[in-house]
PDB file of N, CA and C in Angstrom:
ATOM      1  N   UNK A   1     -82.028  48.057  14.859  1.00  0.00           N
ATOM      2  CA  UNK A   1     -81.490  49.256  14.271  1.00  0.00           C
ATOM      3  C   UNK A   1     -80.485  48.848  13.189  1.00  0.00           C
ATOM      4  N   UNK A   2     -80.583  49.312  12.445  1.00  0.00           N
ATOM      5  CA  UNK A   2     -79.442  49.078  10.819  1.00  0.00           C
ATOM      6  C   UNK A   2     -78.198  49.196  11.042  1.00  0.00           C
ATOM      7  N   UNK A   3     -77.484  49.028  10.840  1.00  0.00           N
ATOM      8  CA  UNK A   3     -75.622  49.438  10.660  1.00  0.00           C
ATOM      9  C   UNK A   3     -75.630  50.356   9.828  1.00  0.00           C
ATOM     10  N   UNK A   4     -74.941  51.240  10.022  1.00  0.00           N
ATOM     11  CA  UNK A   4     -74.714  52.389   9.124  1.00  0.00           C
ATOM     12  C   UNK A   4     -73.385  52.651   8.130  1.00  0.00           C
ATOM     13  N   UNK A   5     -72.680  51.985   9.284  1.00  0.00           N
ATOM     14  CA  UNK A   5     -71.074  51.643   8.140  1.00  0.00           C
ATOM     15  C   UNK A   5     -71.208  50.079   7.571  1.00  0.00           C
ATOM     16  N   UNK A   6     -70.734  50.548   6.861  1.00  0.00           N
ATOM     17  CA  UNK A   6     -70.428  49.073   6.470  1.00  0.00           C
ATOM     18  C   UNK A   6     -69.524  47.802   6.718  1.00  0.00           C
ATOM     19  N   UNK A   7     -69.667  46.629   6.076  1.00  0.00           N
ATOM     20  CA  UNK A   7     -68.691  45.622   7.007  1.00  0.00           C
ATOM     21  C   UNK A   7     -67.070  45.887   6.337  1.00  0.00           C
ATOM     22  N   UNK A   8     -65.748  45.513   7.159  1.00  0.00           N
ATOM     23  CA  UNK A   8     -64.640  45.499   6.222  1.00  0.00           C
ATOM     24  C   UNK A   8     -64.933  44.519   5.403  1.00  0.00           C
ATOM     25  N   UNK A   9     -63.725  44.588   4.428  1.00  0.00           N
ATOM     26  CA  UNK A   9     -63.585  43.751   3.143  1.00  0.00           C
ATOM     27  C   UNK A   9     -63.009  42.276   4.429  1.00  0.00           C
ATOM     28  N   UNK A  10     -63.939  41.086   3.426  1.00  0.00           N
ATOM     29  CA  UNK A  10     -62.880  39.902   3.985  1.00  0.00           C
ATOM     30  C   UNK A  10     -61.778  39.873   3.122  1.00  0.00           C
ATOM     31  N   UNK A  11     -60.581  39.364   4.516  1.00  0.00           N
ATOM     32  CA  UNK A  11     -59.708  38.695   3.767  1.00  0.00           C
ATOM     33  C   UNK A  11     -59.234  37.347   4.214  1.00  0.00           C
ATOM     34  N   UNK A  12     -58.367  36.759   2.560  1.00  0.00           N
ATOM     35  CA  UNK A  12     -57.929  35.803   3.473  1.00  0.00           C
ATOM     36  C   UNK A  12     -57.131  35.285   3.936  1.00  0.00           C
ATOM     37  N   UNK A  13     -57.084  34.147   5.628  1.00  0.00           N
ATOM     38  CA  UNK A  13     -56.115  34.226   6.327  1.00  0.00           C
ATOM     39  C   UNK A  13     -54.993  33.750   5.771  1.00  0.00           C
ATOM     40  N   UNK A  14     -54.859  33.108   4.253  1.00  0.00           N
ATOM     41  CA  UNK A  14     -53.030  32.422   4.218  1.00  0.00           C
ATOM     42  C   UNK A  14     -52.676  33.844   3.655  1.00  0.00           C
ATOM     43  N   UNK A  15     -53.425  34.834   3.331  1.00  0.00           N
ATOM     44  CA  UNK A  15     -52.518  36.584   2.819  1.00  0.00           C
ATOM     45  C   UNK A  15     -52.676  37.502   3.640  1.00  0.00           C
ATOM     46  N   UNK A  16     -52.409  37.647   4.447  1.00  0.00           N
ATOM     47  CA  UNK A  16     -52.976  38.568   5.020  1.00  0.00           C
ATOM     48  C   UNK A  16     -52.517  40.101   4.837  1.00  0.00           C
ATOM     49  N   UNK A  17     -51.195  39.968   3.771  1.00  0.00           N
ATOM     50  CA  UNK A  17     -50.715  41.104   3.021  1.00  0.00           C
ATOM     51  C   UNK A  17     -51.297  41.476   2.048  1.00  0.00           C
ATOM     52  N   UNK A  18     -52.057  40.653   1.525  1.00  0.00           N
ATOM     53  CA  UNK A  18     -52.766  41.137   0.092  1.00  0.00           C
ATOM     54  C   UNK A  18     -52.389  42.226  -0.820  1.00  0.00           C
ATOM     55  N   UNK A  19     -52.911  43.469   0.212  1.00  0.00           N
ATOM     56  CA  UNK A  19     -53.089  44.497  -0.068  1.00  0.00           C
ATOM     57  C   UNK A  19     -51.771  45.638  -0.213  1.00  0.00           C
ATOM     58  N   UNK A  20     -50.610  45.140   0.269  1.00  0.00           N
ATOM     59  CA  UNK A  20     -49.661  45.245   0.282  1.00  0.00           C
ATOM     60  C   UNK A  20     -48.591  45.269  -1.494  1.00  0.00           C
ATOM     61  N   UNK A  21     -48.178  46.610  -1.442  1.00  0.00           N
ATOM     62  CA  UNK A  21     -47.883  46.685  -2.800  1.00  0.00           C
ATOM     63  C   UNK A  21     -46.328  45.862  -3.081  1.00  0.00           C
ATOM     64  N   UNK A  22     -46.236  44.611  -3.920  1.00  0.00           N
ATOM     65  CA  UNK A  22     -44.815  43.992  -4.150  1.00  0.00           C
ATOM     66  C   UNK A  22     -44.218  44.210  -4.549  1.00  0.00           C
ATOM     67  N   UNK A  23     -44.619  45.509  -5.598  1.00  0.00           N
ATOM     68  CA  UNK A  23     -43.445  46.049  -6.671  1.00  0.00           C
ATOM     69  C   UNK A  23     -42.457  46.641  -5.365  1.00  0.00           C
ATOM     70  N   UNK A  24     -42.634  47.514  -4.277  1.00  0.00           N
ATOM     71  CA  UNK A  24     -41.952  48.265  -3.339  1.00  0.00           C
ATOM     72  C   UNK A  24     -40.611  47.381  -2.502  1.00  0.00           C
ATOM     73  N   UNK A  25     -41.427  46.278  -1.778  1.00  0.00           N
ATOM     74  CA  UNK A  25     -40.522  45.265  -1.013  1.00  0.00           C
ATOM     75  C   UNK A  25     -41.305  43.788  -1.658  1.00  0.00           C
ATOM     76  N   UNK A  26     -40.582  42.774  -2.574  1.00  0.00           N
ATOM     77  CA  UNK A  26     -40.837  41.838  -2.892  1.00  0.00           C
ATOM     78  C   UNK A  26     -41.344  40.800  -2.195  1.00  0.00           C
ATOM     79  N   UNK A  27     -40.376  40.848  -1.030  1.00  0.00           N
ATOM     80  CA  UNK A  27     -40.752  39.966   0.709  1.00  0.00           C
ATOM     81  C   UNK A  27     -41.205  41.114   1.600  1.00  0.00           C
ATOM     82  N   UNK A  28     -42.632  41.378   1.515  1.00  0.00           N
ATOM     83  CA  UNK A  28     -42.706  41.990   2.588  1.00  0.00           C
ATOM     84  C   UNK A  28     -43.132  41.350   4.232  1.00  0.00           C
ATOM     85  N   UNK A  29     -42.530  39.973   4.225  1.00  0.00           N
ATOM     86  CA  UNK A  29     -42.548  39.508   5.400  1.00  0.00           C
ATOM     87  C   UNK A  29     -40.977  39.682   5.577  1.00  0.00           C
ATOM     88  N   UNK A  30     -40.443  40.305   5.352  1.00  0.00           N
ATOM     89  CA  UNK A  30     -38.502  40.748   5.577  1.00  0.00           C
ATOM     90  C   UNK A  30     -38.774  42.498   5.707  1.00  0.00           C
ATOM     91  N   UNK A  31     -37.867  42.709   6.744  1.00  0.00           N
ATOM     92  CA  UNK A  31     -38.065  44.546   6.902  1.00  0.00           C
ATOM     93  C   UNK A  31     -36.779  44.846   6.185  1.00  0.00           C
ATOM     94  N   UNK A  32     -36.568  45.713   5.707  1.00  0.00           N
ATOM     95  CA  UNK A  32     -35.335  46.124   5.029  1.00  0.00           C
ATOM     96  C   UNK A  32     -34.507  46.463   6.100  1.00  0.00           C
ATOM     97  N   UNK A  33     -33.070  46.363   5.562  1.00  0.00           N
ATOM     98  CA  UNK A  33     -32.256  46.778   6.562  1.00  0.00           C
ATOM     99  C   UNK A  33     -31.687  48.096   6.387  1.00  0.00           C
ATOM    100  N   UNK A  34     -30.995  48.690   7.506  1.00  0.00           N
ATOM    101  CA  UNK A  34     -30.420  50.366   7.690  1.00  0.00           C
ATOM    102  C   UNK A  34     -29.583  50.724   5.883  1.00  0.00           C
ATOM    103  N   UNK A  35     -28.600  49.291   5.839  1.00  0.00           N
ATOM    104  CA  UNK A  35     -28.024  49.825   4.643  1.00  0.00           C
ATOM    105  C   UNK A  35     -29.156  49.839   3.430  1.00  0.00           C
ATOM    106  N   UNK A  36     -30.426  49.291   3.276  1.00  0.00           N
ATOM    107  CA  UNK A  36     -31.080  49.124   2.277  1.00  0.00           C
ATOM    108  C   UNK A  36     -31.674  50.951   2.702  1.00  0.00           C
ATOM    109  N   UNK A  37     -32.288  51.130   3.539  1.00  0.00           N
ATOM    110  CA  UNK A  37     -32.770  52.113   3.722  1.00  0.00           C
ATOM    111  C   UNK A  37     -32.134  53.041   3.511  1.00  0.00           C
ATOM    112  N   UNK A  38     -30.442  53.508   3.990  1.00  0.00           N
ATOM    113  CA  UNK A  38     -29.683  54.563   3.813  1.00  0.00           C
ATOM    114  C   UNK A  38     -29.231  54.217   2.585  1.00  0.00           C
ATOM    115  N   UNK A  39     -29.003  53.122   1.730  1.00  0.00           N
ATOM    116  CA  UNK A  39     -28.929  53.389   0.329  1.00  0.00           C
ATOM    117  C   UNK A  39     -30.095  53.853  -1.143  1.00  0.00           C
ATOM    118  N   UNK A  40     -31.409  54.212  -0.620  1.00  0.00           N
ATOM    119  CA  UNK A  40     -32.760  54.787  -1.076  1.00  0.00           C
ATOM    120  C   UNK A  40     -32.488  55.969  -1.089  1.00  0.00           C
ATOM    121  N   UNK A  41     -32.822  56.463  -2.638  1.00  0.00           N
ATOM    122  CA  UNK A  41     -32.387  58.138  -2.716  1.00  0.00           C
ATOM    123  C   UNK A  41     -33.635  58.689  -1.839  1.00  0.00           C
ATOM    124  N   UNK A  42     -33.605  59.824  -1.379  1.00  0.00           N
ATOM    125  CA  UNK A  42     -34.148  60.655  -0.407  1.00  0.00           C
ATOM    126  C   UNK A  42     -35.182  61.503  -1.613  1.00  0.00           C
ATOM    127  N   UNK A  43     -36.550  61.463  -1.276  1.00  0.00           N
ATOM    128  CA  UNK A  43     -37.061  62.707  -2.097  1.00  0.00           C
ATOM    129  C   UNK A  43     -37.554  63.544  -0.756  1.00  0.00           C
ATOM    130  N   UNK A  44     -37.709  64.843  -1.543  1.00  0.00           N
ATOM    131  CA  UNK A  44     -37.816  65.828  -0.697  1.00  0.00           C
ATOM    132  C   UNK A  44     -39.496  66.399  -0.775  1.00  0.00           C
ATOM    133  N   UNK A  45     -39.886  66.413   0.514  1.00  0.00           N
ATOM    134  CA  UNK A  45     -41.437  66.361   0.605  1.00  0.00           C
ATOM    135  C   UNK A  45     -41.775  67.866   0.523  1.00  0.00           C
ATOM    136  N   UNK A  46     -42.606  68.507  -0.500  1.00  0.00           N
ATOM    137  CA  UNK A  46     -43.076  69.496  -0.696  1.00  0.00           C
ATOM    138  C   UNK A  46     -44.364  70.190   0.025  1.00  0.00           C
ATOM    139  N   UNK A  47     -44.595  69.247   1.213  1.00  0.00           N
ATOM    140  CA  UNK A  47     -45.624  69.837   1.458  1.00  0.00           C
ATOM    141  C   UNK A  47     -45.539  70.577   2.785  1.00  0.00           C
ATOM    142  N   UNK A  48     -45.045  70.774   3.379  1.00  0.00           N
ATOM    143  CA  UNK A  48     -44.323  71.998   3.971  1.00  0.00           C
ATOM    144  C   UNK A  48     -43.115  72.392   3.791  1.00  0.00           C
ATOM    145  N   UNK A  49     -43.089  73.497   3.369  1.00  0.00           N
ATOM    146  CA  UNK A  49     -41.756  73.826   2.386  1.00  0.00           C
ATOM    147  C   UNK A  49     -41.294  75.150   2.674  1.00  0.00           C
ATOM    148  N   UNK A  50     -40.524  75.977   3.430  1.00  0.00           N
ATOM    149  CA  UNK A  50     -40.184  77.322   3.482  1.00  0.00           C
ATOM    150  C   UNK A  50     -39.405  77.957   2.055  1.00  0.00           C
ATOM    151  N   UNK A  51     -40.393  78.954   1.801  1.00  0.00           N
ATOM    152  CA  UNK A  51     -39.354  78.948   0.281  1.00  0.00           C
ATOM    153  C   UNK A  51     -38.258  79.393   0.558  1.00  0.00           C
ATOM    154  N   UNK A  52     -36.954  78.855  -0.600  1.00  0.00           N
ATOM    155  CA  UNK A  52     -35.550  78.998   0.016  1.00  0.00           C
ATOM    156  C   UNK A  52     -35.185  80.804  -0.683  1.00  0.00           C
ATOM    157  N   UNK A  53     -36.210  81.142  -1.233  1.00  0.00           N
ATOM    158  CA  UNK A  53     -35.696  82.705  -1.963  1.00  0.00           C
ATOM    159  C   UNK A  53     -35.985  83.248  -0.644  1.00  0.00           C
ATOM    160  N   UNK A  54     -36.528  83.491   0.777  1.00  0.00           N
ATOM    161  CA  UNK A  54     -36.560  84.700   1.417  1.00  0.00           C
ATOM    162  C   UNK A  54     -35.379  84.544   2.315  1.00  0.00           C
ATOM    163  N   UNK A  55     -35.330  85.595   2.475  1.00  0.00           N
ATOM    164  CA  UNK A  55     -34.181  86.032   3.291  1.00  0.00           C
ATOM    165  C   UNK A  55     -33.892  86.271   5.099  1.00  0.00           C
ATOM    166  N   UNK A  56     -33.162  86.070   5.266  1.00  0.00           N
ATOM    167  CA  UNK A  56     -33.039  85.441   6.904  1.00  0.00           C
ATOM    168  C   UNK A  56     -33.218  86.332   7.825  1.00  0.00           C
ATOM    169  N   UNK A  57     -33.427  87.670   7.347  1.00  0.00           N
ATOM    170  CA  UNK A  57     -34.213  88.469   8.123  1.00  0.00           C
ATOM    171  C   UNK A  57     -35.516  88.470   7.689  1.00  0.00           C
ATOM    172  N   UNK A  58     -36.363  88.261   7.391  1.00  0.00           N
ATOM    173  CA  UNK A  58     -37.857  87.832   7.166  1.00  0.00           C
ATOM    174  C   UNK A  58     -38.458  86.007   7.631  1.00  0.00           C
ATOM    175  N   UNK A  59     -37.296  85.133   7.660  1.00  0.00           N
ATOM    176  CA  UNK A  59     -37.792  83.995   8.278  1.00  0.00           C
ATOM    177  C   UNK A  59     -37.856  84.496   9.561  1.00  0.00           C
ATOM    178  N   UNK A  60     -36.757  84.859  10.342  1.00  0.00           N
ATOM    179  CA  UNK A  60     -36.322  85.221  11.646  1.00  0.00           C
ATOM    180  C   UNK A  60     -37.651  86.326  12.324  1.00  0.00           C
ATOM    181  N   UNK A  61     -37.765  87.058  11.224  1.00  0.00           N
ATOM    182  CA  UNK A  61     -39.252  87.999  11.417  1.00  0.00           C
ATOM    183  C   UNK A  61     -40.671  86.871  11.823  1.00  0.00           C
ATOM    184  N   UNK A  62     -40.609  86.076  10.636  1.00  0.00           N
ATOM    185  CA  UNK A  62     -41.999  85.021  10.934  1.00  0.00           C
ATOM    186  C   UNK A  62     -41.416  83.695  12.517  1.00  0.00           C
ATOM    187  N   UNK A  63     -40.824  83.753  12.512  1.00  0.00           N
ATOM    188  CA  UNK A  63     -40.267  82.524  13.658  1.00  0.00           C
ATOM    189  C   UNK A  63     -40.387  83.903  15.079  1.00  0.00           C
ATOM    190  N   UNK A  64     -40.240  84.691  14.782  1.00  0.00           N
ATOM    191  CA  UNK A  64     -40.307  85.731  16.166  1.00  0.00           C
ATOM    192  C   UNK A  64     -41.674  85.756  16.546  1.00  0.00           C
ATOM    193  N   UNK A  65     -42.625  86.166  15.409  1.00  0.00           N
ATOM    194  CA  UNK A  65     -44.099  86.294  15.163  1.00  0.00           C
ATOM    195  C   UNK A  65     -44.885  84.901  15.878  1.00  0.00           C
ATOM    196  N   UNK A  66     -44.579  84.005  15.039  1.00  0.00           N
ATOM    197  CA  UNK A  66     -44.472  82.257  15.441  1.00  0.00           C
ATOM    198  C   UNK A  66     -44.354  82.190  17.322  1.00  0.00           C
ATOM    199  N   UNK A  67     -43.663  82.486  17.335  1.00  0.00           N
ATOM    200  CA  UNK A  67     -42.925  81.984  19.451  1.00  0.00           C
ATOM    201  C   UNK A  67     -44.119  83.361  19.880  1.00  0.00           C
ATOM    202  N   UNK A  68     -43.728  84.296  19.845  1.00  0.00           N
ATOM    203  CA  UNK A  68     -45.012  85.348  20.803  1.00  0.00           C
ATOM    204  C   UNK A  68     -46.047  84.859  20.522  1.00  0.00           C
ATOM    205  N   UNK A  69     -46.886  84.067  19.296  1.00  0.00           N
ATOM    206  CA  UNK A  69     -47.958  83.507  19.055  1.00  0.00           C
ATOM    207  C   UNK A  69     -48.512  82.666  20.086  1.00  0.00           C
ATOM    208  N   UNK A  70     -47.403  81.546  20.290  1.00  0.00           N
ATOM    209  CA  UNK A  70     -47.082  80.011  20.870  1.00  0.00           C
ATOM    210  C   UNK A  70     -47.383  80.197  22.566  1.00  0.00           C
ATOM    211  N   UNK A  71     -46.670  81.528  22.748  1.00  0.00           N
ATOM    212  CA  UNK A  71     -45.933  82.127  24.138  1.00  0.00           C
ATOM    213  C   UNK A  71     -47.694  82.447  24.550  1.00  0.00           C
ATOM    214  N   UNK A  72     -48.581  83.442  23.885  1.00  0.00           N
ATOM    215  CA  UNK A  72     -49.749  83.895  24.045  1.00  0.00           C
ATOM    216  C   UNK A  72     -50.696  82.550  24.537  1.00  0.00           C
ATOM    217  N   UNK A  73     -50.638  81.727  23.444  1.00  0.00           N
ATOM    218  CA  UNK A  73     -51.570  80.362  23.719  1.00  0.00           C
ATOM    219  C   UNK A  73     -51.154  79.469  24.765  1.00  0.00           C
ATOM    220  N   UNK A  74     -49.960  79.297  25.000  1.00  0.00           N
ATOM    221  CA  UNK A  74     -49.435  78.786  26.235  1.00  0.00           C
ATOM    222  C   UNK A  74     -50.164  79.212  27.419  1.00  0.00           C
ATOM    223  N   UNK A  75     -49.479  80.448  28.065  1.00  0.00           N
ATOM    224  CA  UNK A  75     -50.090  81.256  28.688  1.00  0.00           C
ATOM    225  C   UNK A  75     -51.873  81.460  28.869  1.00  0.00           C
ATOM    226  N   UNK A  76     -52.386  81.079  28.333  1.00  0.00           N
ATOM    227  CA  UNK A  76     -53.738  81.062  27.957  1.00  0.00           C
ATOM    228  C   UNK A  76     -54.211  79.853  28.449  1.00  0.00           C
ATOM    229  N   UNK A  77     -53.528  78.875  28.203  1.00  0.00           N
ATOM    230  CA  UNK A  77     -54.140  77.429  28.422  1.00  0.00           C
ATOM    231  C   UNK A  77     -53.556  77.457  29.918  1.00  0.00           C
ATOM    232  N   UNK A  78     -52.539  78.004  30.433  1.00  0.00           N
ATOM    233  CA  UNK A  78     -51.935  77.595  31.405  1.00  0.00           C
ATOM    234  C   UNK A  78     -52.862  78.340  32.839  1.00  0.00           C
ATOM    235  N   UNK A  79     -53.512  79.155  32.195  1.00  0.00           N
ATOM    236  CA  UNK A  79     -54.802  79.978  33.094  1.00  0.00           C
ATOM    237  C   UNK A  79     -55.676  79.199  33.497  1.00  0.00           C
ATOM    238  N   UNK A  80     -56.243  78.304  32.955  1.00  0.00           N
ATOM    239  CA  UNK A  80     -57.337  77.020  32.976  1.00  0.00           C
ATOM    240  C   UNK A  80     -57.044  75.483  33.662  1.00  0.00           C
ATOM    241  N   UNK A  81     -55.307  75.656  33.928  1.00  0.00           N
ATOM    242  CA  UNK A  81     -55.185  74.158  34.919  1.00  0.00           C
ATOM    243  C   UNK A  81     -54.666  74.797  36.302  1.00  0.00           C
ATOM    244  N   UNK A  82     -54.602  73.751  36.707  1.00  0.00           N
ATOM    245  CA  UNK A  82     -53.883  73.793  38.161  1.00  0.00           C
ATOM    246  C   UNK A  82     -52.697  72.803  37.907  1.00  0.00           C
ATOM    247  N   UNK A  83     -51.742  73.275  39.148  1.00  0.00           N
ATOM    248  CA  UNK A  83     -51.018  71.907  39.848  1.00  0.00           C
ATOM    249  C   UNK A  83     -50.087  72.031  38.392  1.00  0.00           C
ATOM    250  N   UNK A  84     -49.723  70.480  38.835  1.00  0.00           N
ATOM    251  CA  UNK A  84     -48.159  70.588  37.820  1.00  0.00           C
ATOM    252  C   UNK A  84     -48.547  70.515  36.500  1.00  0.00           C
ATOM    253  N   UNK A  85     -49.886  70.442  36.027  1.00  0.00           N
ATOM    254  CA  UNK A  85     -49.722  70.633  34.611  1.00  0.00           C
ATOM    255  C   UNK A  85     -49.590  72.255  34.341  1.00  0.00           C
ATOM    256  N   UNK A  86     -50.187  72.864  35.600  1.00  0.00           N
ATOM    257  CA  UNK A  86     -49.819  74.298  35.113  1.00  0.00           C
ATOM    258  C   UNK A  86     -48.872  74.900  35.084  1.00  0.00           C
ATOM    259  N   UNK A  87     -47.554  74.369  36.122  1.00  0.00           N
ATOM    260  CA  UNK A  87     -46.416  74.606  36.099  1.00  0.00           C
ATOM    261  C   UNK A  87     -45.847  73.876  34.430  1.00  0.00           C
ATOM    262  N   UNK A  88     -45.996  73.241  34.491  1.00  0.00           N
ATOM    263  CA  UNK A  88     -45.246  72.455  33.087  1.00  0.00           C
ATOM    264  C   UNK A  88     -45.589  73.283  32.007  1.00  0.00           C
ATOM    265  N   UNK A  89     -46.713  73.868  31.982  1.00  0.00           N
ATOM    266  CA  UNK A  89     -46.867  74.718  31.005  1.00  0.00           C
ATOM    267  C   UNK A  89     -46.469  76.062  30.729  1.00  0.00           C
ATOM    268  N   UNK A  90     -46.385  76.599  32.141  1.00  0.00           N
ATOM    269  CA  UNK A  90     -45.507  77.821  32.362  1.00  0.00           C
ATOM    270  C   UNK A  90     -44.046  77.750  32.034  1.00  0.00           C
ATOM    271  N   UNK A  91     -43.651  76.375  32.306  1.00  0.00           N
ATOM    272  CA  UNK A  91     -41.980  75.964  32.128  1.00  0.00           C
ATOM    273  C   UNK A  91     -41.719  76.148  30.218  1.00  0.00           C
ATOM    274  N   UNK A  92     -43.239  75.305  29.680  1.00  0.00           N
ATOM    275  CA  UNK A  92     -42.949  75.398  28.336  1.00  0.00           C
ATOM    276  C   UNK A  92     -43.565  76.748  27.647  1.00  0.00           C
ATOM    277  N   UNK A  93     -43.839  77.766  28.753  1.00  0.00           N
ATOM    278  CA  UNK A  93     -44.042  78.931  28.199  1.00  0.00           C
ATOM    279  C   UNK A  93     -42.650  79.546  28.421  1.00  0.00           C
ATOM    280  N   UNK A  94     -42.303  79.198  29.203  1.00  0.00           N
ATOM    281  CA  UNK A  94     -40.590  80.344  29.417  1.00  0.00           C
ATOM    282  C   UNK A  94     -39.668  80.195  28.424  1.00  0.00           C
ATOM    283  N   UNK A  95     -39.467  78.719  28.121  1.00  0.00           N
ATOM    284  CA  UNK A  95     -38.658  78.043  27.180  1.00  0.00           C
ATOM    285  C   UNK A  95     -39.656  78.920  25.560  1.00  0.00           C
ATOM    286  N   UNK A  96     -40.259  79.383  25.742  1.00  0.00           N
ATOM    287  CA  UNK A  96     -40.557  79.697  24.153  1.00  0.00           C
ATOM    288  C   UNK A  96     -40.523  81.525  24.448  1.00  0.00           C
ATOM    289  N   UNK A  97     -40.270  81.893  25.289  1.00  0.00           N
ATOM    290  CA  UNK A  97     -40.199  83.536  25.643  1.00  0.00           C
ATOM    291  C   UNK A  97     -38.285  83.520  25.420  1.00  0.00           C
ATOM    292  N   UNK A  98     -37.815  82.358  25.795  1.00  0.00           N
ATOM    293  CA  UNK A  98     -36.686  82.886  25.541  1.00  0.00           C
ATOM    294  C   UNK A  98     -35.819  82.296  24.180  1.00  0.00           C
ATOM    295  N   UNK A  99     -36.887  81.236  23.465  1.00  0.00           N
ATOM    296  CA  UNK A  99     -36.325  81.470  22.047  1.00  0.00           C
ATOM    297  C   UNK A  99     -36.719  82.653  21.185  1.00  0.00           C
ATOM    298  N   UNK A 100     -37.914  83.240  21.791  1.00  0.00           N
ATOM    299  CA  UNK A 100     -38.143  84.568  21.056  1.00  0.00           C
ATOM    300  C   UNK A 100     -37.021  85.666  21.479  1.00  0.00           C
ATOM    301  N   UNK A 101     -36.625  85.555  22.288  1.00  0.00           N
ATOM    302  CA  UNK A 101     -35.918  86.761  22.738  1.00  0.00           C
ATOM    303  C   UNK A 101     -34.523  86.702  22.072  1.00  0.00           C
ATOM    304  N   UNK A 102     -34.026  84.612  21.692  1.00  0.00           N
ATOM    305  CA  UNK A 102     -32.785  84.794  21.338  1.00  0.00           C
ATOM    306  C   UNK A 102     -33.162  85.345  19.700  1.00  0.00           C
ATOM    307  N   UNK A 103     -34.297  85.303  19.109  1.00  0.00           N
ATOM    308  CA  UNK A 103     -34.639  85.532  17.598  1.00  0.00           C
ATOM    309  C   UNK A 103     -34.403  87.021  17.519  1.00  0.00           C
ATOM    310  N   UNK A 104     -35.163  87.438  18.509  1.00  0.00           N
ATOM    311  CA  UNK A 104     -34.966  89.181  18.339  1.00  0.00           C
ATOM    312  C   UNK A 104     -33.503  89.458  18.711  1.00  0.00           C
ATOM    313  N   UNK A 105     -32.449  89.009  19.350  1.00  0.00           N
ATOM    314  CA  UNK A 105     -31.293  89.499  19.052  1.00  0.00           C
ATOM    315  C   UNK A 105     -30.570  89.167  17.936  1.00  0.00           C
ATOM    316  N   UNK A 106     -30.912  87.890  17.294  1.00  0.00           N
ATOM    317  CA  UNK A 106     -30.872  87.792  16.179  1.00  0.00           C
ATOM    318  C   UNK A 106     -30.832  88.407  14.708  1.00  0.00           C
ATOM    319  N   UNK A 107     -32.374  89.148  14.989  1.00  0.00           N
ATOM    320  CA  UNK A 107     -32.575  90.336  14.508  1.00  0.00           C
ATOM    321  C   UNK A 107     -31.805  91.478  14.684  1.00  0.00           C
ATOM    322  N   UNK A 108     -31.581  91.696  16.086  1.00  0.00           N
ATOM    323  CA  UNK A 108     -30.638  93.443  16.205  1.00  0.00           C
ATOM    324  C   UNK A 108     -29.164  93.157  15.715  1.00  0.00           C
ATOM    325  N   UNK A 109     -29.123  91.721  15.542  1.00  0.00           N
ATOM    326  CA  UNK A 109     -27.474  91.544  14.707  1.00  0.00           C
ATOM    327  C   UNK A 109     -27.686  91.971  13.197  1.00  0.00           C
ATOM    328  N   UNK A 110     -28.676  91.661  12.805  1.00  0.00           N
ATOM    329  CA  UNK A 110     -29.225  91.822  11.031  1.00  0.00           C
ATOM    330  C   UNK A 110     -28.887  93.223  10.845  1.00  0.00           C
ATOM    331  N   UNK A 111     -29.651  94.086  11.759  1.00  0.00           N
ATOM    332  CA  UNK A 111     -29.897  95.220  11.642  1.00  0.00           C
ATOM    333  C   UNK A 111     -29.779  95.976  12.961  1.00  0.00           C
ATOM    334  N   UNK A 112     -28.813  96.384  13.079  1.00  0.00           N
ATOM    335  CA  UNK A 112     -28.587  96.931  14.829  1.00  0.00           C
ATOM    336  C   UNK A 112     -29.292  98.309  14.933  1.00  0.00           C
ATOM    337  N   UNK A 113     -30.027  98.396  16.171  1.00  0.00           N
ATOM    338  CA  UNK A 113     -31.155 100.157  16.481  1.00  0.00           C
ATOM    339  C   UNK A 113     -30.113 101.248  16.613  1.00  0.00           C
ATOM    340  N   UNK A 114     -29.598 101.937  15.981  1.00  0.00           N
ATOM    341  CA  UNK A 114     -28.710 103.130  16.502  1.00  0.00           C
ATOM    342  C   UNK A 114     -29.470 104.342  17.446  1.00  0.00           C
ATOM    343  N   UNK A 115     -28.350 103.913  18.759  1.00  0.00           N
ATOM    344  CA  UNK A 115     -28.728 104.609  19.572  1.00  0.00           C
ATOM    345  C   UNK A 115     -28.859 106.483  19.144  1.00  0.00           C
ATOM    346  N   UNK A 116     -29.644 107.056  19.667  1.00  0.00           N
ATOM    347  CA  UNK A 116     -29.936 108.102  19.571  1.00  0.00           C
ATOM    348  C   UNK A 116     -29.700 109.079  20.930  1.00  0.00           C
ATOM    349  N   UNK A 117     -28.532 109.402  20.967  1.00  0.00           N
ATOM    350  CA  UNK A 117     -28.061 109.994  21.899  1.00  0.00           C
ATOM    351  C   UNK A 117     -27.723 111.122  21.235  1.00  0.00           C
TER     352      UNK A 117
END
C-alpha cells in the first residue's frame, strides 16, 4: 500500500535548529532571561479584542448572556455522566449560576427596577 503523506524534511544532526529564526534570539541554544523578557515592549494581540467603545452595561449584558449559556451546557453534559464527574460538573455549574447572578446585580446597580408599589 503507498504512503500517502509524505516523508519529513531531513535534517542535519550538527543543526538541529536550522529552522529556527536568528534574527529573534542570536543563541538560540541560551533562553532569555525574565529581565530580557520583561524588558520586550508588549504588543497587543488583536485577535480577540472586546471593543473598548461599548459600554459597561452592554458588556455586563453579553457576559450575563455568556454564563446562562455556559450554565445551560454544563447542565446538559452533566445529565450524561455519573459519579464524581457529575458532581464536578454540577459544582462547575453552580460556580457559573452564581457569577451570573453577581452580573445581574451588577446590572440592577447600572440601572435599578423601580419598585411599583
Amino acid at each position: 500500500m503507498p504512503k500517502v503523506t509524505p516523508n519529513p524534511p531531513e535534517l542535519d544532526p550538527a543543526s538541529p535548529n536550522e529552522n529556527v529564526d536568528s534574527s529573534t534570539n542570536p543563541r538560540p541554544d541560551i533562553q532569555p532571561s525574565f529581565a530580557d523578557i520583561k524588558a520586550t515592549p508588549r504588543t497587543m494581540n488583536t485577535m480577540f479584542i472586546v471593543n473598548p467603545e461599548f459600554d459597561i452595561e452592554t458588556l455586563l449584558g453579553y457576559a450575563c448572556e455568556s454564563l446562562a449559556s455556559a450554565e445551560v451546557m454544563a447542565n446538559d453534559l452533566a445529565d450524561h455522566l455519573q459519579g464524581s464527574s457529575r458532581n464536578s460538573l454540577l459544582g462547575i455549574s453552580q460556580v457559573i449560576m452564581l457569577a451570573e447572578l453577581t452580573v445581574n446585580r451588577a446590572l440592577d446597580h447600572l440601572d435599578p427596577i423601580e419598585d411599583v408599589h
